[in-house]
PDB file of N, CA and C in Angstrom:
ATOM      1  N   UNK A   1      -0.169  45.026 -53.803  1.00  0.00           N
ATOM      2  CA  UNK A   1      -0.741  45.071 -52.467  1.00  0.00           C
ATOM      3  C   UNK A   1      -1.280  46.463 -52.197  1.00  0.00           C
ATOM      4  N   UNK A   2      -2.460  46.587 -51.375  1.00  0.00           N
ATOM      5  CA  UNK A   2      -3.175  47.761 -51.537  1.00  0.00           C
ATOM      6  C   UNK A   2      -2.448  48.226 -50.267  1.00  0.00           C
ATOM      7  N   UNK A   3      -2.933  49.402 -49.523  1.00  0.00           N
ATOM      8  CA  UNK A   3      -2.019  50.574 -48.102  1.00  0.00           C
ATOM      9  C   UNK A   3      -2.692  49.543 -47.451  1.00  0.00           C
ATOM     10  N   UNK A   4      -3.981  48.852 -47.271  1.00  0.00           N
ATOM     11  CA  UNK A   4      -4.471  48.205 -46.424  1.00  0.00           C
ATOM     12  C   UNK A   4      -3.629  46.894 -45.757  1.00  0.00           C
ATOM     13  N   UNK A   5      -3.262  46.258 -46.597  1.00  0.00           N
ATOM     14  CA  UNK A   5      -2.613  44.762 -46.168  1.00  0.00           C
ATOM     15  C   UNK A   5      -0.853  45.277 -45.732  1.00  0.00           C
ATOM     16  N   UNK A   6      -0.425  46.949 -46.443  1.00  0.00           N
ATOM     17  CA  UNK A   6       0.879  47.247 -45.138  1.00  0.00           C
ATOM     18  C   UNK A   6       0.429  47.806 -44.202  1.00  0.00           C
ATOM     19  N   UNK A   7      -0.855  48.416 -44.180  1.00  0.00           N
ATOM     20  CA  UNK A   7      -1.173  48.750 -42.477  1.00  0.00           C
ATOM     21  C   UNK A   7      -1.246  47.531 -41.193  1.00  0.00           C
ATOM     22  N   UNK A   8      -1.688  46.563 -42.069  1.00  0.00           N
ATOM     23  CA  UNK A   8      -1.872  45.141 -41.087  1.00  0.00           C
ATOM     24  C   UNK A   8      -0.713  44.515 -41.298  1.00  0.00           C
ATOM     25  N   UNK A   9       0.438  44.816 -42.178  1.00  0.00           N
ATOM     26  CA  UNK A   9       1.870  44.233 -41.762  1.00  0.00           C
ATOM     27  C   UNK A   9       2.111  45.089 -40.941  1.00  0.00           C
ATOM     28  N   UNK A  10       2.345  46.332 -40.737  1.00  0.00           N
ATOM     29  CA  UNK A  10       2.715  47.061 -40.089  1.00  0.00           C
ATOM     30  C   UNK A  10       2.042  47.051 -38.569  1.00  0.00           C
ATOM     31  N   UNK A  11       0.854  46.715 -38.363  1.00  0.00           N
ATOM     32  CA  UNK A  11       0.416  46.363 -37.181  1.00  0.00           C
ATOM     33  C   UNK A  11       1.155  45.281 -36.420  1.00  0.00           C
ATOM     34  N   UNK A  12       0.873  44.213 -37.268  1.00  0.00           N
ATOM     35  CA  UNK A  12       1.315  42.567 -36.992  1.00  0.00           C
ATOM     36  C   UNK A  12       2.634  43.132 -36.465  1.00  0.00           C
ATOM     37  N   UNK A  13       3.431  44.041 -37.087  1.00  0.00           N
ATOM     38  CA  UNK A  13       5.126  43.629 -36.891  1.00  0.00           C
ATOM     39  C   UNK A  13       5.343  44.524 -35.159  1.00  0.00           C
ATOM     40  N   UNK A  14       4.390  45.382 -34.971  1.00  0.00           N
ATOM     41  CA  UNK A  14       4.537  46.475 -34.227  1.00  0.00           C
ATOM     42  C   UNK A  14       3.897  45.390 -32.690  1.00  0.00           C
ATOM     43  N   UNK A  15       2.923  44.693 -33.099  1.00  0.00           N
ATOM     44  CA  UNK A  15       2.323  43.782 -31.953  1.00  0.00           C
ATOM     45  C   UNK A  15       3.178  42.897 -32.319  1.00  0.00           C
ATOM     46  N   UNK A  16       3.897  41.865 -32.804  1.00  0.00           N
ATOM     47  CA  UNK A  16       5.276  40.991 -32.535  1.00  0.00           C
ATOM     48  C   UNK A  16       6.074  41.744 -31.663  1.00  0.00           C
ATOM     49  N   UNK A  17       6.535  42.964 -31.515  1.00  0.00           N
ATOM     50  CA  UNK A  17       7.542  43.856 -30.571  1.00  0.00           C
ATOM     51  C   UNK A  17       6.823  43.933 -29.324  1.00  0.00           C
ATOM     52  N   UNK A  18       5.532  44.352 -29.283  1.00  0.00           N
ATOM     53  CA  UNK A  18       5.100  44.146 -27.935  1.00  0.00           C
ATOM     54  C   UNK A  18       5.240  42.971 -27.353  1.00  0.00           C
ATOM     55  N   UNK A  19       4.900  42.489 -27.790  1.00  0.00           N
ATOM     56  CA  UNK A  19       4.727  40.631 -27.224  1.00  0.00           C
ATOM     57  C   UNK A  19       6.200  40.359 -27.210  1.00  0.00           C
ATOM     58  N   UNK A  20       7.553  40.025 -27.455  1.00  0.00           N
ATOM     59  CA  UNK A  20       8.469  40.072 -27.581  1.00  0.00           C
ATOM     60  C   UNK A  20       9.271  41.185 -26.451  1.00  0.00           C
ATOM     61  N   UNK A  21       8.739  42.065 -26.452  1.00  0.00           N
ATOM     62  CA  UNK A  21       9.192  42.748 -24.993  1.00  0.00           C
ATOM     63  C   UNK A  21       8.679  42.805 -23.796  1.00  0.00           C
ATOM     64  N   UNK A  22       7.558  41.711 -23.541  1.00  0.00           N
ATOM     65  CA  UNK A  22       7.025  41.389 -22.325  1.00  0.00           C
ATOM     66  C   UNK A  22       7.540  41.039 -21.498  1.00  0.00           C
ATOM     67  N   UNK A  23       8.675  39.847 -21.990  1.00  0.00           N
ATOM     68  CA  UNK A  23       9.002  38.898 -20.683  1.00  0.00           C
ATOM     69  C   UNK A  23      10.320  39.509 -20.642  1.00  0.00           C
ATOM     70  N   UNK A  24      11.664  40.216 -20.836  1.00  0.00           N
ATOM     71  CA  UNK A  24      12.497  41.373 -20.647  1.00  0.00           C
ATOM     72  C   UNK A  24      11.973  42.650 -19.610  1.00  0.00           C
ATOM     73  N   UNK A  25      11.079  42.870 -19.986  1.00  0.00           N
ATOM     74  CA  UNK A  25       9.932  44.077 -19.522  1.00  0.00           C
ATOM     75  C   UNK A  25       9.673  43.584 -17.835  1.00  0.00           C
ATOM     76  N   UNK A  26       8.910  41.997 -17.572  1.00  0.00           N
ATOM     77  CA  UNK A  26       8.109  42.039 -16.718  1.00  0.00           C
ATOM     78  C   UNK A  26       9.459  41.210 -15.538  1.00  0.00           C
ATOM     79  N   UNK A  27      10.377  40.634 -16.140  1.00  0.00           N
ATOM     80  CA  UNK A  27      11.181  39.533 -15.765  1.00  0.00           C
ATOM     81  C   UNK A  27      12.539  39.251 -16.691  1.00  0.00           C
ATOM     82  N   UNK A  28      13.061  40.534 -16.274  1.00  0.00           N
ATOM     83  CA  UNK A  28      14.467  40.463 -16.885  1.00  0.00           C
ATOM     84  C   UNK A  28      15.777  39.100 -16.300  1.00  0.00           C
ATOM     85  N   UNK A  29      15.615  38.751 -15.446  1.00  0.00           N
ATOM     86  CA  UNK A  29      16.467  37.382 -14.760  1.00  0.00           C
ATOM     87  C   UNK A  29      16.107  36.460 -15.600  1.00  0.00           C
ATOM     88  N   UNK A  30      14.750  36.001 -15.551  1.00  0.00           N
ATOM     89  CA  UNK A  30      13.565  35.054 -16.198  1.00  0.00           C
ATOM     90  C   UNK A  30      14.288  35.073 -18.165  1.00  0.00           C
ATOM     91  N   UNK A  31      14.471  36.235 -18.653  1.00  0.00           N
ATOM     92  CA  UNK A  31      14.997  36.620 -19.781  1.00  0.00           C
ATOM     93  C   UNK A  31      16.214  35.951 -20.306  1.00  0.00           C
ATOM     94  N   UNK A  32      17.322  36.698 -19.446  1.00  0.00           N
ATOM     95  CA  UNK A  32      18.422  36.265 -19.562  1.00  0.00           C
ATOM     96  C   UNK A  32      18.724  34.970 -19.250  1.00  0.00           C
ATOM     97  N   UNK A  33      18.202  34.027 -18.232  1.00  0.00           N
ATOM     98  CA  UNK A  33      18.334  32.496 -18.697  1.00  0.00           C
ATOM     99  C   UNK A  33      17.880  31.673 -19.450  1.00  0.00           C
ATOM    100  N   UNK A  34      16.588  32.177 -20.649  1.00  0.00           N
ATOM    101  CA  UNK A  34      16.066  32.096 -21.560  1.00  0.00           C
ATOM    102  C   UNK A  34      17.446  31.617 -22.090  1.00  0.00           C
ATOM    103  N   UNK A  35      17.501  33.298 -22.943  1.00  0.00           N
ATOM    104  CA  UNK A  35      18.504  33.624 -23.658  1.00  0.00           C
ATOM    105  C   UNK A  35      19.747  32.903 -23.587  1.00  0.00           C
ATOM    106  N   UNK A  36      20.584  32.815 -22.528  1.00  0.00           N
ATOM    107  CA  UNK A  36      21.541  31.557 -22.768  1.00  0.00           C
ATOM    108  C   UNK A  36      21.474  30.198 -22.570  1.00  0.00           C
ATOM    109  N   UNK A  37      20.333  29.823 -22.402  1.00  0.00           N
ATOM    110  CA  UNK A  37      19.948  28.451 -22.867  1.00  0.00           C
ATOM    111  C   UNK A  37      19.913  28.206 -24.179  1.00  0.00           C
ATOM    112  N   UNK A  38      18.883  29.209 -24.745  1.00  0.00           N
ATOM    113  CA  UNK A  38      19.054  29.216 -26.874  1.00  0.00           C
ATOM    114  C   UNK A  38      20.835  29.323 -27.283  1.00  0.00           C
ATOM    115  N   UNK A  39      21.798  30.163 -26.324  1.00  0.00           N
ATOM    116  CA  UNK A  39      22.680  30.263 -27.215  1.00  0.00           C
ATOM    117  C   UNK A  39      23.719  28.744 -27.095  1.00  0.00           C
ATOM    118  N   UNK A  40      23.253  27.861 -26.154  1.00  0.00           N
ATOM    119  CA  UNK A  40      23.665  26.612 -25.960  1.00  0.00           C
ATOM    120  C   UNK A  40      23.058  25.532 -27.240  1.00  0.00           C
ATOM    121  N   UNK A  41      21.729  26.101 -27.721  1.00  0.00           N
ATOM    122  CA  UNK A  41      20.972  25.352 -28.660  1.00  0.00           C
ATOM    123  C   UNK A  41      22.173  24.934 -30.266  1.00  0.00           C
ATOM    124  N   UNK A  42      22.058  24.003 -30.397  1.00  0.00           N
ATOM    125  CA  UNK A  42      22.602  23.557 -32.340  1.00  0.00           C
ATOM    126  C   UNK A  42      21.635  23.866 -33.223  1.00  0.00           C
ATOM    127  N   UNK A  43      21.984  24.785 -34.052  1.00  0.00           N
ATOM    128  CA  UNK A  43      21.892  25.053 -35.338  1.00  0.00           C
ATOM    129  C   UNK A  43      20.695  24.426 -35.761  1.00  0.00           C
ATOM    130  N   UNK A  44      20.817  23.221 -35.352  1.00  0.00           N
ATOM    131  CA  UNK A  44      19.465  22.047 -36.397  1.00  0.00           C
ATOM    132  C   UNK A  44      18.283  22.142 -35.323  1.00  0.00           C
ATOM    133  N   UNK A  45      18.707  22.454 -34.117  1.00  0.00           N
ATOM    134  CA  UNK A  45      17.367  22.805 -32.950  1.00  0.00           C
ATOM    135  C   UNK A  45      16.847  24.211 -32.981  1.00  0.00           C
ATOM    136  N   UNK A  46      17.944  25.315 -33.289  1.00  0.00           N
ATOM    137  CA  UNK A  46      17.566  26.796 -33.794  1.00  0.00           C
ATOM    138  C   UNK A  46      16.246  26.290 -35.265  1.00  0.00           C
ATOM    139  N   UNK A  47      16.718  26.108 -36.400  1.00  0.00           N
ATOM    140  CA  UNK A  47      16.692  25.505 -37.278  1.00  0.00           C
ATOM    141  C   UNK A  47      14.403  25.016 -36.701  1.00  0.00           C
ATOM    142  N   UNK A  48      14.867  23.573 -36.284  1.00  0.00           N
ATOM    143  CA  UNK A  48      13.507  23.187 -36.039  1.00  0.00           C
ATOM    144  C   UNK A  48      12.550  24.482 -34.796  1.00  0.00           C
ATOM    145  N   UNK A  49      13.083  25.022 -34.326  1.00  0.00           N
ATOM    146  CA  UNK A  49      12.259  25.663 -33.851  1.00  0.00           C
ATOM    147  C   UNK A  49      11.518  26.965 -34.646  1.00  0.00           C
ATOM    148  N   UNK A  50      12.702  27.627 -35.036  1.00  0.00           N
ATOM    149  CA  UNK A  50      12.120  28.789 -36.383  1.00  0.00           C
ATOM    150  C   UNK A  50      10.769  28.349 -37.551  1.00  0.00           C
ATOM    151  N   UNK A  51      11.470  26.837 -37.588  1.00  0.00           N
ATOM    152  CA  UNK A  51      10.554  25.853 -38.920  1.00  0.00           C
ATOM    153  C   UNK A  51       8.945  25.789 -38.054  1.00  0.00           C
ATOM    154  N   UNK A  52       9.114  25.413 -36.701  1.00  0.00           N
ATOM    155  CA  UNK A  52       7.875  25.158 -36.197  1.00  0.00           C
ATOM    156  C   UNK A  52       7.334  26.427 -35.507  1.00  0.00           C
ATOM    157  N   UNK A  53       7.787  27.356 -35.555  1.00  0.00           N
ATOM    158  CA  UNK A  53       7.054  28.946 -35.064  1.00  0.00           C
ATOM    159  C   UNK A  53       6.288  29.006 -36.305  1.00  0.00           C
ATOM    160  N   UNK A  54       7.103  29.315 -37.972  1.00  0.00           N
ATOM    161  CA  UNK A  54       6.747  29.844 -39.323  1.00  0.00           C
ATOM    162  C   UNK A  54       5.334  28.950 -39.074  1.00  0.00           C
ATOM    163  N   UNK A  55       5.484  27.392 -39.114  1.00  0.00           N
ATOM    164  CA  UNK A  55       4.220  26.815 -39.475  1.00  0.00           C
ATOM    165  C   UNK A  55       3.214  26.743 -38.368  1.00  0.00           C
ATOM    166  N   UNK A  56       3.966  27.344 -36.847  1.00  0.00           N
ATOM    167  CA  UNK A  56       2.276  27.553 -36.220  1.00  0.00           C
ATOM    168  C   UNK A  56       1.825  29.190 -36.881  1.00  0.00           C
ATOM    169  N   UNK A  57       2.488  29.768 -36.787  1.00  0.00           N
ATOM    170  CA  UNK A  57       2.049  30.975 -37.574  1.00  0.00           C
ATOM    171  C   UNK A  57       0.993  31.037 -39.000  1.00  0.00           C
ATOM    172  N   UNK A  58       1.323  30.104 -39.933  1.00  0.00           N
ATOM    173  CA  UNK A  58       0.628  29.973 -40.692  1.00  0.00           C
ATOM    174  C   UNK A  58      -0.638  29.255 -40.530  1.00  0.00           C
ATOM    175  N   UNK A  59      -0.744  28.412 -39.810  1.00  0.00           N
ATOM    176  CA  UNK A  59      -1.949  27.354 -39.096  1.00  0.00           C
ATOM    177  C   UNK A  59      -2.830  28.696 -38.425  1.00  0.00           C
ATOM    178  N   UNK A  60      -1.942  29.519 -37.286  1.00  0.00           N
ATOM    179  CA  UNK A  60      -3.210  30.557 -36.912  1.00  0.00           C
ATOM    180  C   UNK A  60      -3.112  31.438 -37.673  1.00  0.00           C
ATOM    181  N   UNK A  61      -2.513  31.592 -39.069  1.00  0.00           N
ATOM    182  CA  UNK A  61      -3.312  32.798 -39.993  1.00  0.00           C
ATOM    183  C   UNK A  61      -4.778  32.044 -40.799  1.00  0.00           C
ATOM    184  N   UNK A  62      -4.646  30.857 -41.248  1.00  0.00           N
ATOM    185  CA  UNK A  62      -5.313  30.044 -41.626  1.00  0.00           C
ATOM    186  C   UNK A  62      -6.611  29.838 -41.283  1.00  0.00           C
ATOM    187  N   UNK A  63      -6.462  29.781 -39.655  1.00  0.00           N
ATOM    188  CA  UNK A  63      -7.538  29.708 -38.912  1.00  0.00           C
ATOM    189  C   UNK A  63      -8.438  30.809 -38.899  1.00  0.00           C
ATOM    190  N   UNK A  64      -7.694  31.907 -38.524  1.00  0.00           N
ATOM    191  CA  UNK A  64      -8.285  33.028 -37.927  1.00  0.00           C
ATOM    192  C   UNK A  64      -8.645  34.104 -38.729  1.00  0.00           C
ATOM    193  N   UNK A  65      -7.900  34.300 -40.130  1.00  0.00           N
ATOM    194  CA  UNK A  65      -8.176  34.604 -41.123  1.00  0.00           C
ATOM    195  C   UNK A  65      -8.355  34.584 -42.818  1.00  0.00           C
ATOM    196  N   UNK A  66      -8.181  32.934 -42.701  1.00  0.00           N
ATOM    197  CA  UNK A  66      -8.259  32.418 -43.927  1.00  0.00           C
ATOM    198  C   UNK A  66      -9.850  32.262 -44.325  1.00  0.00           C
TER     199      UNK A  66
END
């Protein structure tokens, strides 16, 4: 892998943290009942949701830069 494709991991991972600290940031109440709703979630619903983030993720790399 050339410096180029870890500068754009390194972007990607740095804009995942932004986006990820928005709704903490803008609406910390809003947050925290998020948050213990997931920790009520089973394993196989953790599970399908991770499975269906990875593959929208790949669908909009696909799209947008395949």
């Amino acid at each position: 892998m050339g410096s180029g494709v870890w500068d754009l991991l390194l972007a990607a991972c740095a804009l995942m943290l932004v986006l990820e600290g928005l709704l903490p940031f803008f609406s910390p109440a809003a947050w925290r009942r998020l948050f213990e709703q997931a920790t009520r979630l089973s394993d196989g619903q953790i599970r399908f949701l991770g499975l269906s983030s990875m593959l929208l993720g790949v669908v909009l790399l696909l799209l947008f830069w395949g």
